[in-house]
Protein backbone atom coordinates (compact mmCIF):
# COMPACT_ATOMS: atom_id res chain seq x y z
CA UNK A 1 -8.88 14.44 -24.96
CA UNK A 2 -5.32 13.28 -26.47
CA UNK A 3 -2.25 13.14 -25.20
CA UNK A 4 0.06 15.82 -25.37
CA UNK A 5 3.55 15.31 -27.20
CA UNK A 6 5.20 15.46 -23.24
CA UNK A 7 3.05 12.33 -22.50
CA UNK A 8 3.30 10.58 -26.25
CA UNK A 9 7.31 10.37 -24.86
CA UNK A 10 6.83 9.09 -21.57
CA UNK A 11 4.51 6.58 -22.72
CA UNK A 12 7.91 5.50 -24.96
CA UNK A 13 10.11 5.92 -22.38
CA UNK A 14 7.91 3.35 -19.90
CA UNK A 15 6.60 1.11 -22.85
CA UNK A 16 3.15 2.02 -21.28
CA UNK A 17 0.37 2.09 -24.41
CA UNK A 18 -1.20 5.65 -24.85
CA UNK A 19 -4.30 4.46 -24.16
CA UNK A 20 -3.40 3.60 -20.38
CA UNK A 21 -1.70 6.85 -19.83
CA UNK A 22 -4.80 8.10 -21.95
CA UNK A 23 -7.34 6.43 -19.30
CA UNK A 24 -4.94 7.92 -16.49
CA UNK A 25 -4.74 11.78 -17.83
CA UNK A 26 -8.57 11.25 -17.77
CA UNK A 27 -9.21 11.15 -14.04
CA UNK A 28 -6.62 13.45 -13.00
CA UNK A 29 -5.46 16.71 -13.07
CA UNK A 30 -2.11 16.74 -12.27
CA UNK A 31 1.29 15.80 -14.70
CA UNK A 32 1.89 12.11 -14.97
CA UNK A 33 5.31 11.21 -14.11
CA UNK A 34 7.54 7.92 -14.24
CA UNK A 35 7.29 6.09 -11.55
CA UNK A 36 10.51 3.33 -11.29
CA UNK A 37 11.36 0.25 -9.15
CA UNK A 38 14.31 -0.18 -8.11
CA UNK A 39 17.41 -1.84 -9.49
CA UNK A 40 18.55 -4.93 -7.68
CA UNK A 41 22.01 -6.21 -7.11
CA UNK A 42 23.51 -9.79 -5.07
CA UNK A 43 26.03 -9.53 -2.57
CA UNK A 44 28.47 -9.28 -5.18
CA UNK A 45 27.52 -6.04 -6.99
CA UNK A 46 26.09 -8.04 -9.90
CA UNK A 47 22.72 -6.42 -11.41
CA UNK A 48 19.78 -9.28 -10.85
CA UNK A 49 16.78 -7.14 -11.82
CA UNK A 50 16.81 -4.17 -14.02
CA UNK A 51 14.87 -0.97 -13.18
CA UNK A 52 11.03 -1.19 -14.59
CA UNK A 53 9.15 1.81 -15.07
CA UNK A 54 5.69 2.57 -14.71
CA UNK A 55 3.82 5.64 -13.95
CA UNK A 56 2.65 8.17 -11.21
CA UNK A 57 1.02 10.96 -10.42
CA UNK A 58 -0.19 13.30 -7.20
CA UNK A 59 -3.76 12.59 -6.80
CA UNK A 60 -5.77 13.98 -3.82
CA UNK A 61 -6.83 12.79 0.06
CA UNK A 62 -6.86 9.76 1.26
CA UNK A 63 -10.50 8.31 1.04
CA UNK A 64 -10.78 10.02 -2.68
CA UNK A 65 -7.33 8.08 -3.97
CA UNK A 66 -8.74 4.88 -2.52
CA UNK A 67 -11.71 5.29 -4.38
CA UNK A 68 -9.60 6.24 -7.77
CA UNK A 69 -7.14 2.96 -6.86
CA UNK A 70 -10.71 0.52 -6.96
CA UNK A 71 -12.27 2.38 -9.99
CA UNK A 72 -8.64 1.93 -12.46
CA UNK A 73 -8.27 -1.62 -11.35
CA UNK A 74 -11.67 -2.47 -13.00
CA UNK A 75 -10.11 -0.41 -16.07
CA UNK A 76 -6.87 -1.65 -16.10
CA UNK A 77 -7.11 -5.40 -15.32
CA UNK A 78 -7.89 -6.37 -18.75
CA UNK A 79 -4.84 -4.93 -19.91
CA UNK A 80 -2.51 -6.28 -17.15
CA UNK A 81 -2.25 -3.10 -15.20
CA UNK A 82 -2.50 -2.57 -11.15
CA UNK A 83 -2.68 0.76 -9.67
CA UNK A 84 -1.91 1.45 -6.21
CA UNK A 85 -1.63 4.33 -4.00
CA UNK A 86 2.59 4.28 -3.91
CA UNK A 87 2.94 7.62 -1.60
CA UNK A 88 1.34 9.63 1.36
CA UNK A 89 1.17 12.73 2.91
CA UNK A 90 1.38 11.82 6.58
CA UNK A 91 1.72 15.11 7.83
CA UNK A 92 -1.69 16.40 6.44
CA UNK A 93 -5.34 15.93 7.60
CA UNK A 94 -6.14 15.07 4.49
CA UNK A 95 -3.36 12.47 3.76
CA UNK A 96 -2.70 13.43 -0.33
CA UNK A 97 -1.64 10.60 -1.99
CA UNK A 98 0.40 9.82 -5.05
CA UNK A 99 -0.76 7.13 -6.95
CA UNK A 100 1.00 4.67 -8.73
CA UNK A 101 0.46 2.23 -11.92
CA UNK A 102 2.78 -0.46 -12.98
CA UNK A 103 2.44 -3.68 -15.45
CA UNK A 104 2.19 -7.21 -13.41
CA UNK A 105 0.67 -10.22 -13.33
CA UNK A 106 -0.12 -9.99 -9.52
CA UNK A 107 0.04 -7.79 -6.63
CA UNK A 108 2.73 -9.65 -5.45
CA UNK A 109 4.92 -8.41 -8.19
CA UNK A 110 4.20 -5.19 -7.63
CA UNK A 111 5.12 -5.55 -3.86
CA UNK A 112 7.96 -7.24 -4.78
CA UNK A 113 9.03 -4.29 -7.33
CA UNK A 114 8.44 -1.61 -4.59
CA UNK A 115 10.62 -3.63 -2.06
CA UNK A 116 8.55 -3.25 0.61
CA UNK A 117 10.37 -4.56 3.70
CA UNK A 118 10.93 -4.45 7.17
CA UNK A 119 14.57 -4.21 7.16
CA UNK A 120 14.63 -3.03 10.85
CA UNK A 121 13.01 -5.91 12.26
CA UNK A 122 15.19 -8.14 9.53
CA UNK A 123 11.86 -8.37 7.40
CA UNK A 124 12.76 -8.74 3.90
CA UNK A 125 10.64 -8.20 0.67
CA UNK A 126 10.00 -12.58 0.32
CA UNK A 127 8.58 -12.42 3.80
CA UNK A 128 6.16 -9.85 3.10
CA UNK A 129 4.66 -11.75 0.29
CA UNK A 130 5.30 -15.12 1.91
CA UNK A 131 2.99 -13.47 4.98
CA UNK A 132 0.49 -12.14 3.00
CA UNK A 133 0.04 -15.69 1.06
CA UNK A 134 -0.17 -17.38 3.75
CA UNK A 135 -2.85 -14.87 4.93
CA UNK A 136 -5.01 -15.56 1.83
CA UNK A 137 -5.62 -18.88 2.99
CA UNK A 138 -7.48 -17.46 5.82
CA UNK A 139 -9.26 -14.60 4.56
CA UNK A 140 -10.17 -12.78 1.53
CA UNK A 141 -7.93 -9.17 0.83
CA UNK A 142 -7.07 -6.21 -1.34
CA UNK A 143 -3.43 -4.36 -1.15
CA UNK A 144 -4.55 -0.89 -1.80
CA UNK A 145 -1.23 1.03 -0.93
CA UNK A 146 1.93 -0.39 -1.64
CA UNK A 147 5.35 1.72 -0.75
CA UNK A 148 8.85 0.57 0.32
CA UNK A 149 8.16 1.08 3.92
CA UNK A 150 4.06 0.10 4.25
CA UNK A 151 1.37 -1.73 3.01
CA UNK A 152 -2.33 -0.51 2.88
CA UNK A 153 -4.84 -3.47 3.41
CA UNK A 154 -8.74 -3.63 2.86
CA UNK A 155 -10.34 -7.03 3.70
CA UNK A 156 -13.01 -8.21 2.11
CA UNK A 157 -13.16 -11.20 4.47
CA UNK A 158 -11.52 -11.49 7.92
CA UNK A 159 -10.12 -15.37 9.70
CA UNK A 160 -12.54 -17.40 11.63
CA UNK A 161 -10.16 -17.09 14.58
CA UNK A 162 -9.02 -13.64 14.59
CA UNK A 163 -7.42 -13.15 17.75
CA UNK A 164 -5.09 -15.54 16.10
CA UNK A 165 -4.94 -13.58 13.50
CA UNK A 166 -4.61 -10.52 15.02
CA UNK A 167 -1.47 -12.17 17.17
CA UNK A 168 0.28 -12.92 13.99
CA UNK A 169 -0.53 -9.45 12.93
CA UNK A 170 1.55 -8.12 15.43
CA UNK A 171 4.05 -10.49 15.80
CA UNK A 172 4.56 -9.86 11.63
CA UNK A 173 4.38 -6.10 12.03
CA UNK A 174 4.97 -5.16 15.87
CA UNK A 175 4.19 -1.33 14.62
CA UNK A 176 0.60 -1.76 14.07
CA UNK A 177 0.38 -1.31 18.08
CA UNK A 178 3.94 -0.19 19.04
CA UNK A 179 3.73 2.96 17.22
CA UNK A 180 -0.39 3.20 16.87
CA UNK A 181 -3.30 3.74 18.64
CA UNK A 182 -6.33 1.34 17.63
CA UNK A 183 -8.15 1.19 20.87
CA UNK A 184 -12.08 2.59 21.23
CA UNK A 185 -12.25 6.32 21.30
CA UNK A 186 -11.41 7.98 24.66
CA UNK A 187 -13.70 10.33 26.27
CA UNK A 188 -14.16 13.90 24.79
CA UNK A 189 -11.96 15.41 28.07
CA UNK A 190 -9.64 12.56 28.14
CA UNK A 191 -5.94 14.59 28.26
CA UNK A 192 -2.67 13.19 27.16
CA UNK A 193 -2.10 11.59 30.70
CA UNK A 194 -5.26 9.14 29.16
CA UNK A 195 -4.40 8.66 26.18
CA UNK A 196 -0.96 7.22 27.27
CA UNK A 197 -2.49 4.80 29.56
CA UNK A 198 -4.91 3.89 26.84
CA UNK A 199 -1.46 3.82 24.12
CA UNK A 200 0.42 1.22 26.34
CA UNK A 201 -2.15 -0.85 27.85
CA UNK A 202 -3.17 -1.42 24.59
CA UNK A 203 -2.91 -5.88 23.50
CA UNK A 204 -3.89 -7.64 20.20
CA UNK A 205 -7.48 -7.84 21.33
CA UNK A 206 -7.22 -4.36 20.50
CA UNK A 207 -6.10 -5.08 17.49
CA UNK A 208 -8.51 -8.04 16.78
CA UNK A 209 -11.87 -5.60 17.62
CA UNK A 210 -10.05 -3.04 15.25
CA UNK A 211 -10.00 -5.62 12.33
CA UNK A 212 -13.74 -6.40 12.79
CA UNK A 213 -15.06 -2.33 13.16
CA UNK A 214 -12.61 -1.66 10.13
CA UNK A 215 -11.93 -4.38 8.23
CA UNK A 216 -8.57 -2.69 7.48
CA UNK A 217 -5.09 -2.97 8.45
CA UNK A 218 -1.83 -0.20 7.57
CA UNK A 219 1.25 -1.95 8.30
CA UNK A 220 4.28 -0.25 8.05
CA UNK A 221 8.11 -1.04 9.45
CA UNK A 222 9.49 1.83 11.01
């Protein structure tokens, strides 16, 4: 399999090698595309960070892209790559996702490319990673989906004390129960009026007993 002359450009246009974009054409089907952070400017209008590109493409549900995302960092780590899922199709069953592949040293920088934030609860981009720092003192993590808006988190360890944990969870990211259900199941015949109840009596011991069945947290700032 080679690259075709479509492909040969982008990999100039990014500064990408053709044997990354080689390993990427390789497990997917669909066009690879440039994928590019944004451009950053002070309070003056003065450019602070130019644009860096990178690449993307549509990949396929949910469970199947975080599979890919685990599989091309063992590829691409040698090489100084990280791949991430960057989009996803809430509106689906199957949650497509788009996933995305940029040069860094850390996930960090690749958080801190994406700008994820939580402008509308004054979170900004340095808290995020600050947070998530912090959090690797306590337990052992993987950012698996990284996007402007959310962050995708598989642990690999949780906290000793994690109704602490989960606490700070919320109090980080007041979404993860404010707009989300991660109580037990309800009933088969449980109706709306239940699920309700079950939506607002819901605490961070909720969210502590989800951490430990799942070992997995979405956050996102809405």
């Amino acid at each position: 399999m080679d690259l075709n002359e479509s492909e040969k450009t982008l990999a100039k246009e990014t500064g990408i090698e053709e044997d990354i974009l080689l390993i990427l054409k390789k497990e997917n089907d669909s066009e690879l595309k440039k994928l590019e952070s944004p451009e950053i400017y002070d309070i003056k209008g003065n450019k602070i960070r130019e644009s860096l590109a990178g690449i993307y493409f549509k990949y396929k549900d949910y469970e199947s892209s975080k599979s890919l995302v685990y599989n091309l960092r063992k590829k691409l780590a040698p090489s100084g790559y990280i791949p991430f899922i960057c989009e996803m199709d809430f509106l689906s069953n199957k949650r497509n996702c788009n996933i995305g592949v940029f040069r860094a040293k850390d996930i960090f920088e690749v958080i801190n490319l994406m700008e994820t934030n939580g402008i509308n609860y004054e979170v900004t981009t340095e808290e995020v990673i600050e947070r998530l720092k912090y959090w690797e003192g306590l337990c052992s993590f993987q950012v698996i989906g990284i996007h402007p808006t959310w962050l995708d988190i598989d642990f690999i360890t949780l906290p000793d004390d994690l109704k602490s944990f989960a606490e700070d969870i919320y109090e980080f990211c007041p979404d993860t129960l404010d707009q989300g259900y991660l109580g037990p199941l309800l009933e088969e015949d449980s109706d709306w009026d239940d699920f309700d109840e079950a939506f607002d009596s819901q605490t961070t011991e909720d969210l502590a007993n989800f951490l430990e069945r799942n070992r997995a947290i979405f956050l996102w700032w809405d």
